[in-house]
Each structure stands twice: as C-alpha cells, then as structure tokens.
N, C-alpha and C. Protein backbone atom coordinates (compact mmCIF):
# COMPACT_ATOMS: atom_id res chain seq x y z
N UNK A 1 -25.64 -9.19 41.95
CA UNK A 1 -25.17 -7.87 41.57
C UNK A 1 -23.68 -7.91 41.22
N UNK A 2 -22.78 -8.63 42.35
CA UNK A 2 -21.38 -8.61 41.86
C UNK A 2 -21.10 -9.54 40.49
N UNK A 3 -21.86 -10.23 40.20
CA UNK A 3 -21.71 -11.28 38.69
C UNK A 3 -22.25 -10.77 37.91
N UNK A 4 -22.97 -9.85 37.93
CA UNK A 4 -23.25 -8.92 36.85
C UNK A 4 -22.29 -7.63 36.15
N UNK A 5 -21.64 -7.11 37.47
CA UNK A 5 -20.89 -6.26 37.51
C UNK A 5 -19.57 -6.82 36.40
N UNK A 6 -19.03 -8.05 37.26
CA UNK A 6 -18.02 -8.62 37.18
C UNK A 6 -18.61 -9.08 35.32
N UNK A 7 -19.92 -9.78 34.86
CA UNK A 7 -19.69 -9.64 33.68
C UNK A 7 -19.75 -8.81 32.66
N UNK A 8 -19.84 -7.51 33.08
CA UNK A 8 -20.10 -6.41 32.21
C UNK A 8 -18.52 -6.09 32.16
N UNK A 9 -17.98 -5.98 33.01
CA UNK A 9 -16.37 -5.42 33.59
C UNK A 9 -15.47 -6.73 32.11
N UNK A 10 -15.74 -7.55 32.32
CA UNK A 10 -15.19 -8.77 31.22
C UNK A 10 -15.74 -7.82 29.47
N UNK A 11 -17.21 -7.39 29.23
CA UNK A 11 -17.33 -7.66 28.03
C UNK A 11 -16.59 -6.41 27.86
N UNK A 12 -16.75 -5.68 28.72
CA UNK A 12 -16.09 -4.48 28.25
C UNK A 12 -14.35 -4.42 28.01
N UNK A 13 -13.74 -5.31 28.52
CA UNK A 13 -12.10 -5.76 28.40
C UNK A 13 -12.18 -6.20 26.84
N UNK A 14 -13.14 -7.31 27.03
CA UNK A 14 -12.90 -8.13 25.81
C UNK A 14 -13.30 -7.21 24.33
N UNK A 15 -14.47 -6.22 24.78
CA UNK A 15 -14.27 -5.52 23.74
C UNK A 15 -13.10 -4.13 23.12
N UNK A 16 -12.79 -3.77 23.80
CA UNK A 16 -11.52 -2.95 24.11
C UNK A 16 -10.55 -3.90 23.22
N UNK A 17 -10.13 -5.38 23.78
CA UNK A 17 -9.14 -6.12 23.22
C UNK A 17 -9.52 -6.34 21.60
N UNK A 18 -11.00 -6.72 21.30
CA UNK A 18 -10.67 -6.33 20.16
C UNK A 18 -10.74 -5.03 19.14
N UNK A 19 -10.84 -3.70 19.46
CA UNK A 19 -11.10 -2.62 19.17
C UNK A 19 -9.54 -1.98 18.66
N UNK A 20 -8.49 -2.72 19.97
CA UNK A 20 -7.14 -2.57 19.81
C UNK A 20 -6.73 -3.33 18.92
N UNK A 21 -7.07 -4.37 18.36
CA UNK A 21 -6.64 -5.50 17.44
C UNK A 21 -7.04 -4.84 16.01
N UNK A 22 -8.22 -4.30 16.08
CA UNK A 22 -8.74 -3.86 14.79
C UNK A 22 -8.10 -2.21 14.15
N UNK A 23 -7.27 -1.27 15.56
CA UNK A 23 -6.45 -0.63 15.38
C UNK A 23 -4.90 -0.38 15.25
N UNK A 24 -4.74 -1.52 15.54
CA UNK A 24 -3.27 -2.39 15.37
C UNK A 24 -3.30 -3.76 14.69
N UNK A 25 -3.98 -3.03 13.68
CA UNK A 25 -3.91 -4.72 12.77
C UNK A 25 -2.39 -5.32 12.15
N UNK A 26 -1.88 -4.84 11.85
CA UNK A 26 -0.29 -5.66 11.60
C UNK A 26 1.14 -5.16 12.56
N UNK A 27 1.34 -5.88 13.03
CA UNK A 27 2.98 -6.30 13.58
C UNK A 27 3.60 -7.72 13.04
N UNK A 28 4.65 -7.17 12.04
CA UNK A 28 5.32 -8.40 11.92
C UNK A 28 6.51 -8.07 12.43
N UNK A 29 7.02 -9.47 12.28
CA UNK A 29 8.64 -9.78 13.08
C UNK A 29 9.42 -10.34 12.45
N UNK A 30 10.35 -9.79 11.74
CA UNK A 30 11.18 -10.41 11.27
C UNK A 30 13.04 -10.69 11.81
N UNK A 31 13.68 -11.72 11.40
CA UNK A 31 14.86 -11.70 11.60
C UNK A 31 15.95 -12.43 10.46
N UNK A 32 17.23 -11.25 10.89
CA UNK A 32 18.32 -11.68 10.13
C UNK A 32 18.68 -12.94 9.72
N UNK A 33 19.50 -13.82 8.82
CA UNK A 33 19.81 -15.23 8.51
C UNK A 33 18.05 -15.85 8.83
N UNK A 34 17.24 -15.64 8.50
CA UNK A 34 15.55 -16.24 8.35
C UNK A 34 14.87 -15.41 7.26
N UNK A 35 14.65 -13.87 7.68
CA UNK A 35 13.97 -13.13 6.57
C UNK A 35 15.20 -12.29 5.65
N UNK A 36 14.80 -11.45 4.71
CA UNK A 36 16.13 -10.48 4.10
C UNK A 36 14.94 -9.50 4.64
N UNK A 37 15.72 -9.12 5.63
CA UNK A 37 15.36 -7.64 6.18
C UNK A 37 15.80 -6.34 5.57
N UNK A 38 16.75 -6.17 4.88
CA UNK A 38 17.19 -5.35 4.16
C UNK A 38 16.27 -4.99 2.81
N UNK A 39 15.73 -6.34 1.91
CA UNK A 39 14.45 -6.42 0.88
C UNK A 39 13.40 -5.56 1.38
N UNK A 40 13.17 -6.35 2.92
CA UNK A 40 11.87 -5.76 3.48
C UNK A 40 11.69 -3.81 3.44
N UNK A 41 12.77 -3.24 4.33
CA UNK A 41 13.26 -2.49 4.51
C UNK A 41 13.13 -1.08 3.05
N UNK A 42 13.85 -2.20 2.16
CA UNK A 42 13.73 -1.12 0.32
C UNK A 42 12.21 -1.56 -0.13
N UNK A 43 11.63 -2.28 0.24
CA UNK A 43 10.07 -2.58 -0.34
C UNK A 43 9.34 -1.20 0.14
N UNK A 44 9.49 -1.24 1.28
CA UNK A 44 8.64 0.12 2.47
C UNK A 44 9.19 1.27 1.79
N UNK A 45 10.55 2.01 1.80
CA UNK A 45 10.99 2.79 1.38
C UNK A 45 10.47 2.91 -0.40
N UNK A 46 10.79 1.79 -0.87
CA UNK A 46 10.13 2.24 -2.99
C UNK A 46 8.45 2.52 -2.72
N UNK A 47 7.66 2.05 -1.28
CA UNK A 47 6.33 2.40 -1.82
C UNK A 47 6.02 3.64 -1.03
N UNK A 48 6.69 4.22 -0.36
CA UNK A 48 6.18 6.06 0.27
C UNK A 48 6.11 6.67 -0.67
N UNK A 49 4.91 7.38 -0.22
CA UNK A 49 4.91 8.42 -0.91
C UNK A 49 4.54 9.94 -0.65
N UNK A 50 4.72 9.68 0.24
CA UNK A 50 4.70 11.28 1.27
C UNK A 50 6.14 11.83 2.13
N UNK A 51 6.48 10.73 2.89
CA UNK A 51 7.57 10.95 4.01
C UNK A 51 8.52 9.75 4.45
N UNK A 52 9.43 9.90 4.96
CA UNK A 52 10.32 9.29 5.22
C UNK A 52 11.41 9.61 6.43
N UNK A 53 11.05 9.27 7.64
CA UNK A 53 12.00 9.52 8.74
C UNK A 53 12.32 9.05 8.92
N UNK A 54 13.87 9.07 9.45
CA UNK A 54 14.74 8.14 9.75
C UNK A 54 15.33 8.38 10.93
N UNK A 55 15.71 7.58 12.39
CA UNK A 55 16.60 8.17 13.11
C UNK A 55 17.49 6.68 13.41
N UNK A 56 18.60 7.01 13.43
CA UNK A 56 19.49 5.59 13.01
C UNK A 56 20.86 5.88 13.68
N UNK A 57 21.49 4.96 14.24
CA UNK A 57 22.97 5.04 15.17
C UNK A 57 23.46 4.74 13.98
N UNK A 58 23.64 4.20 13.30
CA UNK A 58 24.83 3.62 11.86
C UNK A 58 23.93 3.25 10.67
N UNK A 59 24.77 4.23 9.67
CA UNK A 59 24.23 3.86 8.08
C UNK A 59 25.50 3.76 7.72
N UNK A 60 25.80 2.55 6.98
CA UNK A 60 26.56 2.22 6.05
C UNK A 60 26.00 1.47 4.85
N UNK A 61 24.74 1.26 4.49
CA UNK A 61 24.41 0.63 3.55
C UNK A 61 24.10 1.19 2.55
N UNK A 62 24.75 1.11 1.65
CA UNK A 62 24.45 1.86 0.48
C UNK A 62 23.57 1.67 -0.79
N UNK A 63 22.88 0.22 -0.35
CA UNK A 63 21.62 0.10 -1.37
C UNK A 63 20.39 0.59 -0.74
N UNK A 64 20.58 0.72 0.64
CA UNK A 64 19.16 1.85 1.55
C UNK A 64 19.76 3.65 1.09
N UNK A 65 20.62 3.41 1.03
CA UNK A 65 20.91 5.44 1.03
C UNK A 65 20.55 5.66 -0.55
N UNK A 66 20.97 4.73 -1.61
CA UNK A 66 20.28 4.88 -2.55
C UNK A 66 18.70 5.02 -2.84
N UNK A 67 18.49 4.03 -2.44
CA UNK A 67 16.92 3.93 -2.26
C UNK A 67 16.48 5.24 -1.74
N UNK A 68 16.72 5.83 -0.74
CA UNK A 68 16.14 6.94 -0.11
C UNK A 68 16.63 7.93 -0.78
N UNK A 69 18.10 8.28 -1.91
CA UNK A 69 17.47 9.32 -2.86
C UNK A 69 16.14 9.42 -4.15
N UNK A 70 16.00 7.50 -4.41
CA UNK A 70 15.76 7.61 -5.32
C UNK A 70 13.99 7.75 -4.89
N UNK A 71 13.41 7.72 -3.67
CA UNK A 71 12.22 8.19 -2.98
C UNK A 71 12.31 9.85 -2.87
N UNK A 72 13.49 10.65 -2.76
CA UNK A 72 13.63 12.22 -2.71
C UNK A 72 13.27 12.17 -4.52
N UNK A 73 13.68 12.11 -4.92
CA UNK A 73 13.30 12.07 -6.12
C UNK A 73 12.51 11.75 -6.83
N UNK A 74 11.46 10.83 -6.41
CA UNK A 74 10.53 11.18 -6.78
C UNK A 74 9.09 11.68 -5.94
N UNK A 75 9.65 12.45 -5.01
CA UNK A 75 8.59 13.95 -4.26
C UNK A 75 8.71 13.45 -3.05
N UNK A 76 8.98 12.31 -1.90
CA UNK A 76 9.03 12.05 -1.02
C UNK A 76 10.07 12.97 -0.08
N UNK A 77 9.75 13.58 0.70
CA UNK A 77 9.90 13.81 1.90
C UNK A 77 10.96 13.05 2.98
N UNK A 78 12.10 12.96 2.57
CA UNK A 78 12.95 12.39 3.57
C UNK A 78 13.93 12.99 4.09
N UNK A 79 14.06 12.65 5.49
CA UNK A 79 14.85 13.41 6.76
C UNK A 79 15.48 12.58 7.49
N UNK A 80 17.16 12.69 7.55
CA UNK A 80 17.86 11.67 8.26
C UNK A 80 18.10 12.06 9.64
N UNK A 81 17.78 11.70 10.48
CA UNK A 81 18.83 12.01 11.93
C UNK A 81 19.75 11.03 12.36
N UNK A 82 21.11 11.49 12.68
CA UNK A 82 22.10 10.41 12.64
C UNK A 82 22.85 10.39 13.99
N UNK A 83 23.41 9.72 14.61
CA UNK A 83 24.31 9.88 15.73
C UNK A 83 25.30 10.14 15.27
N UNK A 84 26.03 11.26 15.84
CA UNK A 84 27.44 12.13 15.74
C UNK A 84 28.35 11.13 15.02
N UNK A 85 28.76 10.05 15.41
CA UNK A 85 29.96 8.70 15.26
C UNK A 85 29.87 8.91 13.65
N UNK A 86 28.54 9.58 12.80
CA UNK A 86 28.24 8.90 11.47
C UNK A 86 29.41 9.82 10.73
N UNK A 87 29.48 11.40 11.40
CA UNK A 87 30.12 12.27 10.74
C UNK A 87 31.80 11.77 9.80
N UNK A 88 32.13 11.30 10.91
CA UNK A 88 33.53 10.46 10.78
C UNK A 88 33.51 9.00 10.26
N UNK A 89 32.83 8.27 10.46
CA UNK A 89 32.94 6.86 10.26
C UNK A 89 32.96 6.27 9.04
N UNK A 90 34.05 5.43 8.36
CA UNK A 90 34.46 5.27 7.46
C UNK A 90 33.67 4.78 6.34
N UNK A 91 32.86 4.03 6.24
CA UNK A 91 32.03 3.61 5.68
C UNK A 91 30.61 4.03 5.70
N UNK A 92 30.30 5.33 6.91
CA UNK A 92 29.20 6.24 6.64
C UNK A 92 28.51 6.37 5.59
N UNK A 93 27.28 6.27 5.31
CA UNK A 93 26.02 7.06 4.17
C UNK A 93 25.78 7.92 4.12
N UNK A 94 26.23 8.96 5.39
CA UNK A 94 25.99 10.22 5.73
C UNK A 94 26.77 11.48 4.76
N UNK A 95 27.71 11.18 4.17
CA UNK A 95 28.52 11.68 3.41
C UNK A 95 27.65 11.58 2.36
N UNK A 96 27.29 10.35 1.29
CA UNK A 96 26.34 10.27 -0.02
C UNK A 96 25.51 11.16 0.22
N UNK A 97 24.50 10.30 1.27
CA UNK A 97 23.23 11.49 1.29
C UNK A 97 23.29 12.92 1.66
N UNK A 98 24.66 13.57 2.24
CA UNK A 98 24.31 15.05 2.00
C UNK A 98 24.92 15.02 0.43
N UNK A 99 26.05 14.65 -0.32
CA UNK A 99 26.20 14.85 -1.41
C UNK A 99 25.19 14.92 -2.30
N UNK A 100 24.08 13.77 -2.08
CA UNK A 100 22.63 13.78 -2.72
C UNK A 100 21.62 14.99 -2.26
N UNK A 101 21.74 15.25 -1.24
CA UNK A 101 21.07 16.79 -0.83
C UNK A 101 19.69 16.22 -0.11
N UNK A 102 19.99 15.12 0.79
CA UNK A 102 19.02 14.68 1.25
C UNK A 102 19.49 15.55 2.93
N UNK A 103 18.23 15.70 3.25
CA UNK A 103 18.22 16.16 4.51
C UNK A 103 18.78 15.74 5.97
N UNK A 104 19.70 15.75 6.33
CA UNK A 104 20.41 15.24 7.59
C UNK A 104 20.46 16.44 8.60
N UNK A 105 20.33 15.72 9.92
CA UNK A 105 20.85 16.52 11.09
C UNK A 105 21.92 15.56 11.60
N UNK A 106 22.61 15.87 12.50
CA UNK A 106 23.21 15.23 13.55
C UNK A 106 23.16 15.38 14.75
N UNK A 107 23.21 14.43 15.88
CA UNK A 107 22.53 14.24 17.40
C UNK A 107 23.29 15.19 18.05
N UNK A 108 22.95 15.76 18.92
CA UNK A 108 23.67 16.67 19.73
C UNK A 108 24.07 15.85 21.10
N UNK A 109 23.89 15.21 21.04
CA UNK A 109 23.43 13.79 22.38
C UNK A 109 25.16 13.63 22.48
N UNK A 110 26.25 13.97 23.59
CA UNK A 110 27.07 14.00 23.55
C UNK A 110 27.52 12.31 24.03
N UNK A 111 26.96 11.63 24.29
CA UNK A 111 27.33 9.90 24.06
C UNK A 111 26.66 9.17 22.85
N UNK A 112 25.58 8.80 22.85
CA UNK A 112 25.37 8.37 21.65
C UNK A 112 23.60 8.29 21.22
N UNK A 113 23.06 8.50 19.65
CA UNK A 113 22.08 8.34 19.75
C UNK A 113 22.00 7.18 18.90
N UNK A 114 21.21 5.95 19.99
CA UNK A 114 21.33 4.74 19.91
C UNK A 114 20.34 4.08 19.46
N UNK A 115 18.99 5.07 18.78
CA UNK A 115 17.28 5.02 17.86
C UNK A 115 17.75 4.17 16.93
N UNK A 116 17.02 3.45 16.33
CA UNK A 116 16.71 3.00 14.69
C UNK A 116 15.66 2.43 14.59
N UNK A 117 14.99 3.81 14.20
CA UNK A 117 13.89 3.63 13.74
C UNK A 117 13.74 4.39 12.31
N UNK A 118 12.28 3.88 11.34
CA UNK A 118 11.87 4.93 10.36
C UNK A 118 10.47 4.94 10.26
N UNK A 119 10.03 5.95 10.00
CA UNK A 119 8.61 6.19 10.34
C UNK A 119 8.50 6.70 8.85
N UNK A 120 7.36 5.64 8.17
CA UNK A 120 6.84 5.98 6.43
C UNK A 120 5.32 6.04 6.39
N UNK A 121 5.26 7.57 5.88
CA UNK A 121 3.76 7.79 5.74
C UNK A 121 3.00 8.09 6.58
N UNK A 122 3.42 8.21 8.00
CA UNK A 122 2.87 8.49 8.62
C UNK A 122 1.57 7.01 8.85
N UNK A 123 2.21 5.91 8.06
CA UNK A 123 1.29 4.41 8.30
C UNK A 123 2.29 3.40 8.90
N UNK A 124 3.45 3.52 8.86
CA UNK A 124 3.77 2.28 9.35
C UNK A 124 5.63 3.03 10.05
N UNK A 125 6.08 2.17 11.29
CA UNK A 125 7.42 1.94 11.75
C UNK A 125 7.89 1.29 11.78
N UNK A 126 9.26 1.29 11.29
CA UNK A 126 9.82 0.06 11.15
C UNK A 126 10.86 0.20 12.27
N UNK A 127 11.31 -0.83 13.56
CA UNK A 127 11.88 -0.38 14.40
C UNK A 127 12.58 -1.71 14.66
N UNK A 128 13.91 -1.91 15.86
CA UNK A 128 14.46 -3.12 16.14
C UNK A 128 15.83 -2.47 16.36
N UNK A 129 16.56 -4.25 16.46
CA UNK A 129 17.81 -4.10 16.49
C UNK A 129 18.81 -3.49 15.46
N UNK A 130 18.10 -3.40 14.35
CA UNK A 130 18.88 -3.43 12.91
C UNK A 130 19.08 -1.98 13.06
N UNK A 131 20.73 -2.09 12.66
CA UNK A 131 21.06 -0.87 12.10
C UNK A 131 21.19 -0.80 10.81
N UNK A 132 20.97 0.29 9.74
CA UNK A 132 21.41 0.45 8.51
C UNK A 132 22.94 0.09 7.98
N UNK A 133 23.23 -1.38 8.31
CA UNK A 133 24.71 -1.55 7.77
C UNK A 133 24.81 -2.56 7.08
N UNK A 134 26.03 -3.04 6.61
CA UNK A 134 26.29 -4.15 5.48
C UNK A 134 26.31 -5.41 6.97
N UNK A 135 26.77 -5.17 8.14
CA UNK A 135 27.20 -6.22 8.55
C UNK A 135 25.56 -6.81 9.35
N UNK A 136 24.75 -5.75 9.85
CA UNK A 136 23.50 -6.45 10.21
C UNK A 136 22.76 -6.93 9.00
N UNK A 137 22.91 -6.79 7.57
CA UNK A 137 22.54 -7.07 6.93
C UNK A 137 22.89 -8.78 6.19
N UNK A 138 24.07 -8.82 6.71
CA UNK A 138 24.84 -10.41 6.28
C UNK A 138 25.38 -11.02 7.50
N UNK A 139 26.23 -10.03 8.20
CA UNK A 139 26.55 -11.19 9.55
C UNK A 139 25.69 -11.47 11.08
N UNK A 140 25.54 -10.03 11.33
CA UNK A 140 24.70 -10.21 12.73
C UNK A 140 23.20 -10.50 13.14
N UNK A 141 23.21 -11.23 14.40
CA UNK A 141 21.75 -11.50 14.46
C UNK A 141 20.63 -10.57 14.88
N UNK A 142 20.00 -9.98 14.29
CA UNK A 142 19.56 -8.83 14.22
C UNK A 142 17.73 -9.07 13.93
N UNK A 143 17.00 -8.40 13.98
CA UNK A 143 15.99 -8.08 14.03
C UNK A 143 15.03 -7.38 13.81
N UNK A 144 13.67 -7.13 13.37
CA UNK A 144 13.15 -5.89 13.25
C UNK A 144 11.52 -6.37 13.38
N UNK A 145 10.75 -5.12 13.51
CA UNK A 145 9.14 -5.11 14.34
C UNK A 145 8.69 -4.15 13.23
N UNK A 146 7.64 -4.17 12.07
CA UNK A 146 7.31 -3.42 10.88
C UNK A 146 5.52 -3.45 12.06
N UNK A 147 5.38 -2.18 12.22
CA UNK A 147 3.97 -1.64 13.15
C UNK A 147 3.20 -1.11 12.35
N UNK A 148 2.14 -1.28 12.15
CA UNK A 148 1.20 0.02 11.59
C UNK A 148 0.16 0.41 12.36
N UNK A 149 0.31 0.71 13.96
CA UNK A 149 -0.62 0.95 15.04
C UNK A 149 -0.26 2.59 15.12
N UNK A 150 -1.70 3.02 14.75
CA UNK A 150 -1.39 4.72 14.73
C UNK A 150 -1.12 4.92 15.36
N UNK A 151 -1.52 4.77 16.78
CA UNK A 151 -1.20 4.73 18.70
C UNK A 151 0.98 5.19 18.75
N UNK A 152 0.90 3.92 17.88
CA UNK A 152 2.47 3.73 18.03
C UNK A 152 3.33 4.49 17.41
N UNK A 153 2.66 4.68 15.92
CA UNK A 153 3.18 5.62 15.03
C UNK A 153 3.42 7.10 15.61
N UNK A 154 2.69 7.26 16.28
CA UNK A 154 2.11 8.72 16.90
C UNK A 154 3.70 9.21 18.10
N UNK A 155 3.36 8.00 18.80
CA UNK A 155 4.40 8.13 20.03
C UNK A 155 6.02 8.19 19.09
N UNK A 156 6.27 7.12 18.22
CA UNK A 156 7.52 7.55 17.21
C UNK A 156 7.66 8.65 16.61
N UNK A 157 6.70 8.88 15.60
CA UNK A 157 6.66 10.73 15.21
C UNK A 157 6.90 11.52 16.27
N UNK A 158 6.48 11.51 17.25
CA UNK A 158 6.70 12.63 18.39
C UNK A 158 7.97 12.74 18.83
N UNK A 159 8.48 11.57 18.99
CA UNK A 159 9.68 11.39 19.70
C UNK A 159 11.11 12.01 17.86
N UNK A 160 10.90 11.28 16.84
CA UNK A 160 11.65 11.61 15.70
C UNK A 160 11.69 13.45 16.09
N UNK A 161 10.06 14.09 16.33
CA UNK A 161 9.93 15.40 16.13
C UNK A 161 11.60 16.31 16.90
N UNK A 162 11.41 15.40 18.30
CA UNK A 162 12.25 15.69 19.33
C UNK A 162 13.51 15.97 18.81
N UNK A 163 13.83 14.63 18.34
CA UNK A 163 15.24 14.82 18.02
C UNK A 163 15.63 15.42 17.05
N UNK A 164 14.66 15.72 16.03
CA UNK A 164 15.10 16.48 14.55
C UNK A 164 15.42 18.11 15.45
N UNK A 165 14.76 18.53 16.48
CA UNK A 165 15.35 19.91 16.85
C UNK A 165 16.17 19.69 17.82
N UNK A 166 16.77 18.65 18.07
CA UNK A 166 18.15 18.83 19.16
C UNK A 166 19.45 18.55 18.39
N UNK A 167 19.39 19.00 17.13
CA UNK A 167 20.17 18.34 16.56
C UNK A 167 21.78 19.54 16.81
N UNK A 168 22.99 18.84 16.51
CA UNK A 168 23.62 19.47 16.46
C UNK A 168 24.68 20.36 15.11
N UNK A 169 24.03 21.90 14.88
CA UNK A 169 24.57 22.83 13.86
C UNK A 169 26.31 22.62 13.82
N UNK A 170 26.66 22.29 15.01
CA UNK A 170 28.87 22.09 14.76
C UNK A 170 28.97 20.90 13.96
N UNK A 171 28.12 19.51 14.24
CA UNK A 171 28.59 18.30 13.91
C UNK A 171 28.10 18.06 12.84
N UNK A 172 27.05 18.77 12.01
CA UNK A 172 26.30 19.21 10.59
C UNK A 172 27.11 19.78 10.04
N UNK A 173 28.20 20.91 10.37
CA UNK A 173 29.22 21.71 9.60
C UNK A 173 30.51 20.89 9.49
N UNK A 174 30.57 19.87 10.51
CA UNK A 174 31.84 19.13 10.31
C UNK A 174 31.53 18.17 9.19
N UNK A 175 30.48 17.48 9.26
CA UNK A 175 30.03 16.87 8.22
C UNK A 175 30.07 17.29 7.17
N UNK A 176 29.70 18.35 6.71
CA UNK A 176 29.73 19.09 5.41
C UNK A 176 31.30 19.66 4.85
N UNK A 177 32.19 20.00 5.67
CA UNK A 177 33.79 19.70 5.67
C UNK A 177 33.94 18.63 5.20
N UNK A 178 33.79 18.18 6.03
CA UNK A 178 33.95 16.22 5.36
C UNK A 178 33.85 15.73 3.59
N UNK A 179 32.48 16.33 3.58
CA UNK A 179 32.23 16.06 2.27
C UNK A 179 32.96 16.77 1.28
N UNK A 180 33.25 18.14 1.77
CA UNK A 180 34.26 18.77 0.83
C UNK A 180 35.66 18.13 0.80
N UNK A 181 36.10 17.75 1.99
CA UNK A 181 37.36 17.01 2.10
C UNK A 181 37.51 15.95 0.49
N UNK A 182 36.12 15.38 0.49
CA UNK A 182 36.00 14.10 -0.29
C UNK A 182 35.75 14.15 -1.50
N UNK A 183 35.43 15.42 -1.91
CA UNK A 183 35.05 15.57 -3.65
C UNK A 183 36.48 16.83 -3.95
C-alpha cells in the first residue's frame, strides 16, 4: 500500500514538473561582454505590439528611449515608471520621452525605486541586473532573464500595476519644469 501510494505521489510530481515546463517554456539568460543585451532588449521592444511596461532605476540610453517612441508610434502602448533620481540626472531619458509624449510617472518611494523590469505583451519579461544605461550596456557586468511564464508575467504585471499608482504628481511636475527649463 505505502509503494503504491509513494508511486502515485512520484507520477503525480513528475507530471506537474512537466506541465510547468510546458507552461514556462522559455527562460533565457543572458550577459553583458558575452551577449549584446541591449540588441536583445530593441529586438523585444521593435516586435510589441500591444504594450510596453517599463519600471527602471536609470535610463540613460538613448537608442532604447528611441526605440520606445518609435513602438508609441506605431499604436503600442507604452508606460514608463522611473525612480525619482531620473528627474534630475544628467544624462536621463526621462526628459526625451516626456518631450516625445510618452507616458511617465515617477516613484513616490522616498529612497529609491530599484525595479528593472519590462513587461511586453503581456508574453514575455525581461528582468535582471541591467539598467537602461550606456554604461551597463559597454562597461558593467550585468545581466538579464527574458521569461515568458504567464505565472511570472502575471506576478510582474501586478506588481508594475502597483507602482504605476504610487507614483509621485510633485516629482512628475518637477520633471516637466525640467523639460521646459531645456527647450
């Protein structure tokens, strides 16, 4: 009776394990100085075609902020959430993309919001060490995890949902100062 038990208790693991495999069929891994994560990164972004979330501690790269108008433009759905530091920071994207009229909030999170992630289509996340900058892009050793496990997707959307309403309306208006400062 218990070896029966005990092998039913197994097929049922083993089938589960692959049920999860067949619902999380891709995780890749890539890294800085090995893959061009940045390529990877504008490949995902040129093929959405619904949505585009972003929640990111530092954008300074300006061939991704391009890219993500040139996805607003043609019907995609994109929404930045940024940590406060972006409002000011010299080499910010946050400035382009409201000039472009792409959708930004800023974190209300009075230390820092330290996410980078983007969630496309509602099929895949792209998540890791990488921040949107020139220097994880050429100097630092950096990293990233491209998911397409709905499971996972689900728990990221939820959490993006979070932060798109905690955002902060003062550090959105300073930002937008900013930009007037600059044109």
């Amino acid at each position: 009776m218990g070896r029966k038990l005990l092998s039913k208790g197994l097929l049922i693991i083993v089938l589960c394990v692959f049920l999860l495999l067949g619902v999380c069929a891709k995780t890749e891994i890539y890294f800085t100085h090995v893959d061009d994560i940045q390529a990877i990164i504008l490949s995902e972004i040129n093929e959405a075609e619904q949505s585009i979330d972003i929640a990111m501690y530092t954008f300074t790269d300006f061939v991704l902020a391009e890219a993500l108008v040139e996805a607003r433009n043609r019907g995609v759905d994109v929404r930045i959430y940024l940590d406060r530091s972006q409002v000011y920071a010299k080499y910010s994207q946050s400035r382009y993309a409201t000039r472009s009229s792409l959708v930004i909030r800023i974190s209300s999170n009075r230390y820092i919001m330290h996410n980078k992630f983007v969630i496309i289509d509602d099929d895949l996340v792209i998540t890791g060490s990488y921040n949107w900058t020139v220097a994880a892009n050429t100097k630092n050793d950096e990293n990233i995890l491209v998911i397409d496990c709905p499971y996972v997707i689900k728990i990221y959307q939820e959490q993006f949902d979070r932060l798109w309403e905690q955002y902060s309306l003062k550090r959105y208006n300073e930002l937008l100062e900013k930009v007037e400062e600059e044109n």
